[in-house]
Protein backbone atom coordinates (compact mmCIF):
# COMPACT_ATOMS: atom_id res chain seq x y z
CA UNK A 1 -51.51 77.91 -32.69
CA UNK A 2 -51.38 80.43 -29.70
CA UNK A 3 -52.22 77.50 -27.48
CA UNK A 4 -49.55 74.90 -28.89
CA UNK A 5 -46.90 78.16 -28.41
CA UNK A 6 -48.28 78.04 -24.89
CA UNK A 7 -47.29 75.06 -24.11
CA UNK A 8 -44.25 74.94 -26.10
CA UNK A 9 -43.36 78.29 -23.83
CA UNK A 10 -44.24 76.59 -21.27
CA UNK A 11 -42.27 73.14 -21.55
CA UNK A 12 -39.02 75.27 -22.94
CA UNK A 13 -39.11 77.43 -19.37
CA UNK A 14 -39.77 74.42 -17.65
CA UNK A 15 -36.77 72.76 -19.37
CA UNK A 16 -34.60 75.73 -18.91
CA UNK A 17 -35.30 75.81 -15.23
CA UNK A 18 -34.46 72.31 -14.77
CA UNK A 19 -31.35 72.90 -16.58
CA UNK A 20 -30.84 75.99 -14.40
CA UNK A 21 -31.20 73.85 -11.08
CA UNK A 22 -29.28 71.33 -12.71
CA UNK A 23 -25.91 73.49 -12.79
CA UNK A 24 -26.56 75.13 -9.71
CA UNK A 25 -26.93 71.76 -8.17
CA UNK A 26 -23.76 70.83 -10.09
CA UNK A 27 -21.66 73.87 -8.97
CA UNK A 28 -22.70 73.21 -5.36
CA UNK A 29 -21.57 69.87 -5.01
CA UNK A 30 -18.11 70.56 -6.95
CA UNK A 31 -17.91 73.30 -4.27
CA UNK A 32 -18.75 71.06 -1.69
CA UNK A 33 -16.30 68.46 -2.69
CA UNK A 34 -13.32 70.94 -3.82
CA UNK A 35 -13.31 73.13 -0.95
CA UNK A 36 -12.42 70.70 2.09
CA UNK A 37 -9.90 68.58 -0.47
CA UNK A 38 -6.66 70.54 0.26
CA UNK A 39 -7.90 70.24 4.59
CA UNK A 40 -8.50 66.36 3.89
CA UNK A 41 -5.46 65.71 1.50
CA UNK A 42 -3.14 67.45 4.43
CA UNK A 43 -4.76 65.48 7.24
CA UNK A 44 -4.89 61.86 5.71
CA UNK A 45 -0.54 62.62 4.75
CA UNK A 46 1.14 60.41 4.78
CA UNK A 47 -0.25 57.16 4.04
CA UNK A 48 3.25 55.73 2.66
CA UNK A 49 6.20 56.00 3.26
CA UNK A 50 8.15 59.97 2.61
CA UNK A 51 11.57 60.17 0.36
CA UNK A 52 14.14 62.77 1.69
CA UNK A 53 16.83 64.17 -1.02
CA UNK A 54 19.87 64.71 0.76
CA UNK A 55 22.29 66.48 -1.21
CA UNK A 56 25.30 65.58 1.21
CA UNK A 57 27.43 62.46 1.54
CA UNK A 58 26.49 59.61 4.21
CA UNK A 59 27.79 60.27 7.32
CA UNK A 60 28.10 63.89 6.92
CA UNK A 61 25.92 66.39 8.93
CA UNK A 62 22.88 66.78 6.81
CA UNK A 63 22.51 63.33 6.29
CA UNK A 64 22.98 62.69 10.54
CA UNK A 65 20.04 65.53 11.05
CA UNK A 66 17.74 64.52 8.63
CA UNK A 67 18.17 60.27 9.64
CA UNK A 68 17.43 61.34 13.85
CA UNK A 69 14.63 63.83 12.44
CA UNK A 70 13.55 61.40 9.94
CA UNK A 71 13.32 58.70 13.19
CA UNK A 72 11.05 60.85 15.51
CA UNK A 73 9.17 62.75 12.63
CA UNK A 74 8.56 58.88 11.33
CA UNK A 75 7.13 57.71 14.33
CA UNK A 76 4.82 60.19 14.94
CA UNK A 77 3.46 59.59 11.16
CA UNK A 78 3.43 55.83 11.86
CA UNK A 79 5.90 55.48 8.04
CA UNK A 80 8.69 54.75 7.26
CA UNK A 81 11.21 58.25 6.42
CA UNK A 82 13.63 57.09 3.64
CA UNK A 83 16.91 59.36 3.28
CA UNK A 84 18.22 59.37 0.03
CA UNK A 85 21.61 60.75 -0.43
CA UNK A 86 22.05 62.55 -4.01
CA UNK A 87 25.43 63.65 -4.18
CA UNK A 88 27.51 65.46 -6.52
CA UNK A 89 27.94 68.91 -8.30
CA UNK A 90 28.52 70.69 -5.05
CA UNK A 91 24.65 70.23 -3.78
CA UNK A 92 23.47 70.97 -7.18
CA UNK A 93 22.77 67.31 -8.12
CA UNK A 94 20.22 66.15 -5.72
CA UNK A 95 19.10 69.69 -5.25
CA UNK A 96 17.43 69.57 -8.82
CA UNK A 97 16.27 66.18 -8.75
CA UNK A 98 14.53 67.11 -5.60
CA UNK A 99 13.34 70.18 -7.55
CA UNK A 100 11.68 68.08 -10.50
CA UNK A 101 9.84 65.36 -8.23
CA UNK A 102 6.30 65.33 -8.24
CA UNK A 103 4.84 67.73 -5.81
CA UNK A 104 2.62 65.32 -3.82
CA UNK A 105 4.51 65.58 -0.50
CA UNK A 106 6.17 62.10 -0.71
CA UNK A 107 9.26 63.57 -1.96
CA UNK A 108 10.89 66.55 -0.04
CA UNK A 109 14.56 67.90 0.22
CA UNK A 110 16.93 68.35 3.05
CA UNK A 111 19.40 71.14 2.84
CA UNK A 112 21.83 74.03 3.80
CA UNK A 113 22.59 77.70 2.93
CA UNK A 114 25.03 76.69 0.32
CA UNK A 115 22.61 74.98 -2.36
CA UNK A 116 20.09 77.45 -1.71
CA UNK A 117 21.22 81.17 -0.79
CA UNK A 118 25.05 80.54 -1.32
CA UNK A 119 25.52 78.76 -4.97
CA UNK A 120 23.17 81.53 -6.48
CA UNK A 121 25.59 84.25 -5.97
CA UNK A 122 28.49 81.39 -7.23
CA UNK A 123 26.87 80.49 -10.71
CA UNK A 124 25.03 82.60 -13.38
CA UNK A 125 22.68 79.54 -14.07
CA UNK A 126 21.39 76.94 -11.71
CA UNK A 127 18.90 74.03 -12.89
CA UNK A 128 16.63 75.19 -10.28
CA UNK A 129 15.73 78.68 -8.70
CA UNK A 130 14.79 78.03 -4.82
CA UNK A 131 12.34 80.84 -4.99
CA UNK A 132 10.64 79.32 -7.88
CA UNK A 133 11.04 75.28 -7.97
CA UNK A 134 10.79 75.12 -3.64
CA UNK A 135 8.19 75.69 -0.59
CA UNK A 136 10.39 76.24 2.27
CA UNK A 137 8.71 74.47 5.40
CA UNK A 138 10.61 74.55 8.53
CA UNK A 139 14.43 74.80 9.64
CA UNK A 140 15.15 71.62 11.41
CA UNK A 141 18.44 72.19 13.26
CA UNK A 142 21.58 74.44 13.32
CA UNK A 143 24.99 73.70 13.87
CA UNK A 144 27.48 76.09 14.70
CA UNK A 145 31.52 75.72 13.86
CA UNK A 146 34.85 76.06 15.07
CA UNK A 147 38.04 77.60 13.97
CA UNK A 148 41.13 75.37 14.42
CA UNK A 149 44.78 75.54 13.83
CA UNK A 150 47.27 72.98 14.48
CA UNK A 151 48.86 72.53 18.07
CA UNK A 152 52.56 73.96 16.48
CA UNK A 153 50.96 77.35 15.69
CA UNK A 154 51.71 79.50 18.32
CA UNK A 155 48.31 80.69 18.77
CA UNK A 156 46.09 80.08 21.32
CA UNK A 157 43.12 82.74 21.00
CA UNK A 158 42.10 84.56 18.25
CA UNK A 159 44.04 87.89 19.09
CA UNK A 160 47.31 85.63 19.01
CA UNK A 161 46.43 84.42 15.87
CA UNK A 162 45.06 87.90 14.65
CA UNK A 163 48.65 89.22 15.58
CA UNK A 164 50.28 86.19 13.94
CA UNK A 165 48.72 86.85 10.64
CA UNK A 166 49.34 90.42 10.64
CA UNK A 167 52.90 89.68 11.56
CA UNK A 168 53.37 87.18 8.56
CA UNK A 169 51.26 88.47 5.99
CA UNK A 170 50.85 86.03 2.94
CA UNK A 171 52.81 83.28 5.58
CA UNK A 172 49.37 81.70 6.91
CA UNK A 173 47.29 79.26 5.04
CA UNK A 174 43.69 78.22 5.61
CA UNK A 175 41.67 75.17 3.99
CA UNK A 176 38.84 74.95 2.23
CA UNK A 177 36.24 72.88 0.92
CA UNK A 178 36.15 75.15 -2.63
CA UNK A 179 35.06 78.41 -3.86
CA UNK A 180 31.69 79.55 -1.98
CA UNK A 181 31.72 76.59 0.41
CA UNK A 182 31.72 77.30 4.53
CA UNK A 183 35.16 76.90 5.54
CA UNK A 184 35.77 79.25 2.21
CA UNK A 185 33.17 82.36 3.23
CA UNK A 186 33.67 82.16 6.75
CA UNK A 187 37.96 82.09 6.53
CA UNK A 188 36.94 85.41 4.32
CA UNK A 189 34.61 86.99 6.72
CA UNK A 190 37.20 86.46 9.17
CA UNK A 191 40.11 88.10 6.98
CA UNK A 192 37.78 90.99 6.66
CA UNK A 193 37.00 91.67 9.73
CA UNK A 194 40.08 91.27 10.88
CA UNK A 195 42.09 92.70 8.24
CA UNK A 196 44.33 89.71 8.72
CA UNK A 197 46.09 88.27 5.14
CA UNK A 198 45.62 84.76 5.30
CA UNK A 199 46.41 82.63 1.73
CA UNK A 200 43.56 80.22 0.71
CA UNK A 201 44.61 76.62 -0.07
CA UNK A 202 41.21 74.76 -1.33
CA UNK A 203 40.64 71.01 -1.15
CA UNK A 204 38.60 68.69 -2.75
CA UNK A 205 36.27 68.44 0.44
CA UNK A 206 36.24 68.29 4.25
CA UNK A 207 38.24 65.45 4.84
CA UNK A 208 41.00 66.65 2.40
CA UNK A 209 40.95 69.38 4.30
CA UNK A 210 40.59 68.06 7.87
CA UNK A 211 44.04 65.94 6.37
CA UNK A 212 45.83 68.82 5.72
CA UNK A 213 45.37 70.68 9.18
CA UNK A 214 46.08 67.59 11.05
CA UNK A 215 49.66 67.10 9.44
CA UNK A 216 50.66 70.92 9.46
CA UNK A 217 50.49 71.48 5.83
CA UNK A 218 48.02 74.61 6.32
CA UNK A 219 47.81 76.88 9.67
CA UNK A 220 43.77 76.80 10.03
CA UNK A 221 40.46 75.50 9.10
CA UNK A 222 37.13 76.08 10.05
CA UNK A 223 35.05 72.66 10.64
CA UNK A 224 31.64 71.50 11.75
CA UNK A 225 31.59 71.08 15.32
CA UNK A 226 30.18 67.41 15.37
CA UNK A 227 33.30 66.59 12.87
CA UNK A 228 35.90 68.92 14.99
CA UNK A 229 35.30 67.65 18.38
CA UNK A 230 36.96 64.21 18.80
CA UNK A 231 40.43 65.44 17.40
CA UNK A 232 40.23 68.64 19.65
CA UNK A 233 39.60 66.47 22.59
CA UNK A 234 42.17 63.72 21.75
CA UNK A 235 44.66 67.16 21.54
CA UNK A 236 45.71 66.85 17.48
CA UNK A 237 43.76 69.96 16.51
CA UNK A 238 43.15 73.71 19.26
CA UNK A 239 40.19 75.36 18.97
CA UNK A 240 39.99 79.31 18.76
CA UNK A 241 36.67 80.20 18.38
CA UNK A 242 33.21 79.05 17.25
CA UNK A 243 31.44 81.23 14.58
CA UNK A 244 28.41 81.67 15.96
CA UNK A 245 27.72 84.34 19.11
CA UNK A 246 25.46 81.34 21.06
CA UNK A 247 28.11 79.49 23.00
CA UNK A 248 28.40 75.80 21.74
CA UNK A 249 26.75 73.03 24.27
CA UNK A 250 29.59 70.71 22.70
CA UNK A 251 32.59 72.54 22.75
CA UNK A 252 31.91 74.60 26.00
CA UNK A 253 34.88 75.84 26.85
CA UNK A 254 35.32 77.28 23.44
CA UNK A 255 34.63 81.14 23.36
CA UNK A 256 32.84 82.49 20.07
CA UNK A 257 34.60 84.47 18.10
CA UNK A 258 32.25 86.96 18.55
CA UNK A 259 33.59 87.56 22.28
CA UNK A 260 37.14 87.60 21.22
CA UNK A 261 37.53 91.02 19.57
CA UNK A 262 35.52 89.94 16.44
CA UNK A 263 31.84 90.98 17.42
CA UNK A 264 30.46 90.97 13.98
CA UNK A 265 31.42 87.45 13.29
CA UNK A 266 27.84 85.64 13.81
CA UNK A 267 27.18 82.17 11.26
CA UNK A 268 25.98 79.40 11.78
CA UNK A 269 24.68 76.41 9.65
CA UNK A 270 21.00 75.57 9.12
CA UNK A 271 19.11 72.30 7.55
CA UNK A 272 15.76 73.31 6.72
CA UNK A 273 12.90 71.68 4.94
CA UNK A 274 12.00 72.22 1.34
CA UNK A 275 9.17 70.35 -1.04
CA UNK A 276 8.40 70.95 -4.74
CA UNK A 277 6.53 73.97 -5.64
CA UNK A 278 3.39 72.84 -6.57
CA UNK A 279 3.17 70.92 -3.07
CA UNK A 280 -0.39 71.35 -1.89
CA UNK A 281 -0.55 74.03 1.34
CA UNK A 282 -2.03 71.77 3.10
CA UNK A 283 0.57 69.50 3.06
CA UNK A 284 3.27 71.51 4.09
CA UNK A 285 1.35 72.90 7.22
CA UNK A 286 0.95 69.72 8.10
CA UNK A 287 4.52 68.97 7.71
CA UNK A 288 5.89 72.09 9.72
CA UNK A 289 2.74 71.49 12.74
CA UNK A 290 4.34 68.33 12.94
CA UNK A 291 7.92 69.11 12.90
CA UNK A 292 7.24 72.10 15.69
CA UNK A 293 5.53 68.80 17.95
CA UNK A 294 8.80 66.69 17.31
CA UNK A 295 10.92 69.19 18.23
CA UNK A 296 9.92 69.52 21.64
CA UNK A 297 10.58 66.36 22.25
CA UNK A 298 13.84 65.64 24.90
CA UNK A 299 14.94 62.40 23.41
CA UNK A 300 15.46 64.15 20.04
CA UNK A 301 17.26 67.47 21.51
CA UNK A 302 19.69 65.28 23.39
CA UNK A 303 20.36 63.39 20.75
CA UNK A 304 20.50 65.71 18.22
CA UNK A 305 22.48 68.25 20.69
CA UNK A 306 25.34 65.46 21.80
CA UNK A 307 26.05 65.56 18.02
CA UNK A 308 27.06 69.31 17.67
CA UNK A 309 23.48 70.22 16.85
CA UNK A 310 20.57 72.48 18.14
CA UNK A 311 16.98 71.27 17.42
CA UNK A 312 14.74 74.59 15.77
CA UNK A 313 11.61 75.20 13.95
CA UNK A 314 9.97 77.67 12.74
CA UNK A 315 6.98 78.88 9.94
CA UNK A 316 7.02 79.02 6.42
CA UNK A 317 7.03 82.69 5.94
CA UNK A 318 10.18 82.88 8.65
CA UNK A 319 11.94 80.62 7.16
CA UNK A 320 11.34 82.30 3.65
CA UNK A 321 12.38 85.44 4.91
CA UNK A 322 15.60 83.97 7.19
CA UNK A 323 16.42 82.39 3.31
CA UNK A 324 16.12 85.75 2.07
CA UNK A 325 18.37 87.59 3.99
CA UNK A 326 20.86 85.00 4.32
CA UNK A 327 21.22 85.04 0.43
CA UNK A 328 21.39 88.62 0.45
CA UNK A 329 24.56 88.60 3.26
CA UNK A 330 26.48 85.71 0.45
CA UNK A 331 25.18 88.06 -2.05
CA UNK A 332 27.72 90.79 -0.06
CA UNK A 333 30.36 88.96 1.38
CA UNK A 334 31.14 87.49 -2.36
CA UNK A 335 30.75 90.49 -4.16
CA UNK A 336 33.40 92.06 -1.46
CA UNK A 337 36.12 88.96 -2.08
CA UNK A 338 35.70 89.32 -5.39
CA UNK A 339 34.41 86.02 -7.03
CA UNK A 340 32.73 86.51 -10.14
CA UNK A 341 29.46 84.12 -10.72
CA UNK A 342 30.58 81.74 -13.38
């Protein structure tokens, strides 16, 4: 009996230290496999071709960034970059649908301030929460903007039309693209600084509004540089000032506002780089390293610059935090006009 226990001692050790070895053996290799996957998955994207959600109309400035960036950042990837433009809902549409897509890398979004720090401080309830349905990867460009007024104002700087205002209180109009939108926050920054009283007339969007200034029917309107510069040239609109303190490479002879009694007045547009939380790290390194090597490139600064736009990049974490703060400064300048979140 003590000799059969033996052995059975003996082959149930033996067993257990196979078994042992077996699962250590196991462990090691899912190791092994697991631990370079996120490394490999990063450097074999892409190996089709990438969606971009563009939340803005054809045409309009996020969807000319994104197609030149979507050229040079496709020919370095050896795919094709396919811009999809998801209107509708002020942003909001093809904001969420980029939120819900599958976070694999192949489907990213394109976007501004106003979907992501801007229309939080607008609405009580989004479908999506930047912070928790996005990975910010890079800002791509900025663009800066210019305040104009039609030739018949007799204004020619922004002190004149500083006076003006003050002199006609309630008697000056400015356009708008809605509640919360560009021309909307920076016409108020502008009244606040300047403690001018200017009355807001909004439009349906841009052109609406680029309509309006061109035939008289409001005083001023603050446009995207790209969009402003052939009428300014051609005479039909006069630029004051452009909103950000870097002078424009477009509109040279244009001062900033900044340098004409308003130094506090500093905004400009960014397009940045978003994918779907959930989008492996590795991915979206590999998306900003290669952004940051496209960006350097001349052809794509020229061509991005003779539209009214400056080339940037920049990390993950900065552009989080530049997100941040910008949301914060909406967060302010909306609480002090007074519109309530809906």
């Amino acid at each position: 009996m003590s000799r059969k226990f033996g052995v059975a001692t003996i082959e149930k050790e033996a067993f257990v230290s196979i078994l042992s070895r077996s699962i250590v053996l196991a462990a090691l290799t899912v190791a092994a496999v697991a631990v370079p996957a996120s490394p490999a998955w990063g450097q074999a994207y892409p190996n089709r071709p990438v969606r971009v959600i563009v939340p803005y109309p054809a045409g309009g400035a996020g969807d000319i960034v994104m197609r030149l960036a979507g050229q040079h950042l496709g020919e370095l990837w050896s795919q094709q970059i396919v811009v999809d433009n998801k209107t509708g809902g002020s942003g909001i549409v093809g904001t969420e649908l980029a939120a819900k897509s599958a976070p694999d890398g192949y489907t990213l979004l394109l976007t501004a301030p106003d979907t992501i720090a801007v229309l939080p401080n607008l609405f009580a309830k989004l479908p999506y929460e930047w912070k928790r349905d996005f990975l910010p990867i890079s800002l791509v460009a900025s663009m800066n903007m210019v305040l104009v007024v039609h030739p018949s104002l007799p204004a020619r700087n922004v002190p004149e039309l500083i006076a003006l205002a003050r002199q006609k209180p309630g008697q000056l109009t400015y356009a708008s693209t809605g509640v919360g939108s560009y021309p909307h926050l920076n016409a108020e920054l502008f009244k606040s600084l300047s403690g001018a009283d200017i009355l807001h007339v909004p439009y349906k969007g841009g052109q609406q509004g680029m309509t309006a200034v061109l035939a008289g029917e409001v005083s001023m309107f603050f446009l995207g540089e790209s969009t402003a510069a052939p009428t300014i040239k051609a005479g039909r609109l006069r630029a004051l000032g452009t909103t950000a303190k870097k002078r424009s490479t477009l509109l040279t002879d244009v001062p900033p506002i900044a340098d004409s009694g308003l130094p506090e007045f500093d905004r400009d547009v960014w397009f940045g780089l978003f994918a779907p939380a959930g989008t492996p790290e590795a991915i979206v390194r590999k998306i900003n390293a290669d952004w940051a090597k496209v960006v350097q490139g001349k052809e794509l600064r020229e061509a991005i610059a003779t539209r009214g736009f400056d080339a940037v990049s920049n990390s993950p974490e900065q552009f989080r935090a530049q997100i941040e703060r910008d949301q914060d400064g909406f967060a302010a300048l909306i609480k002090a006009i007074g519109v309530k979140p809906q």
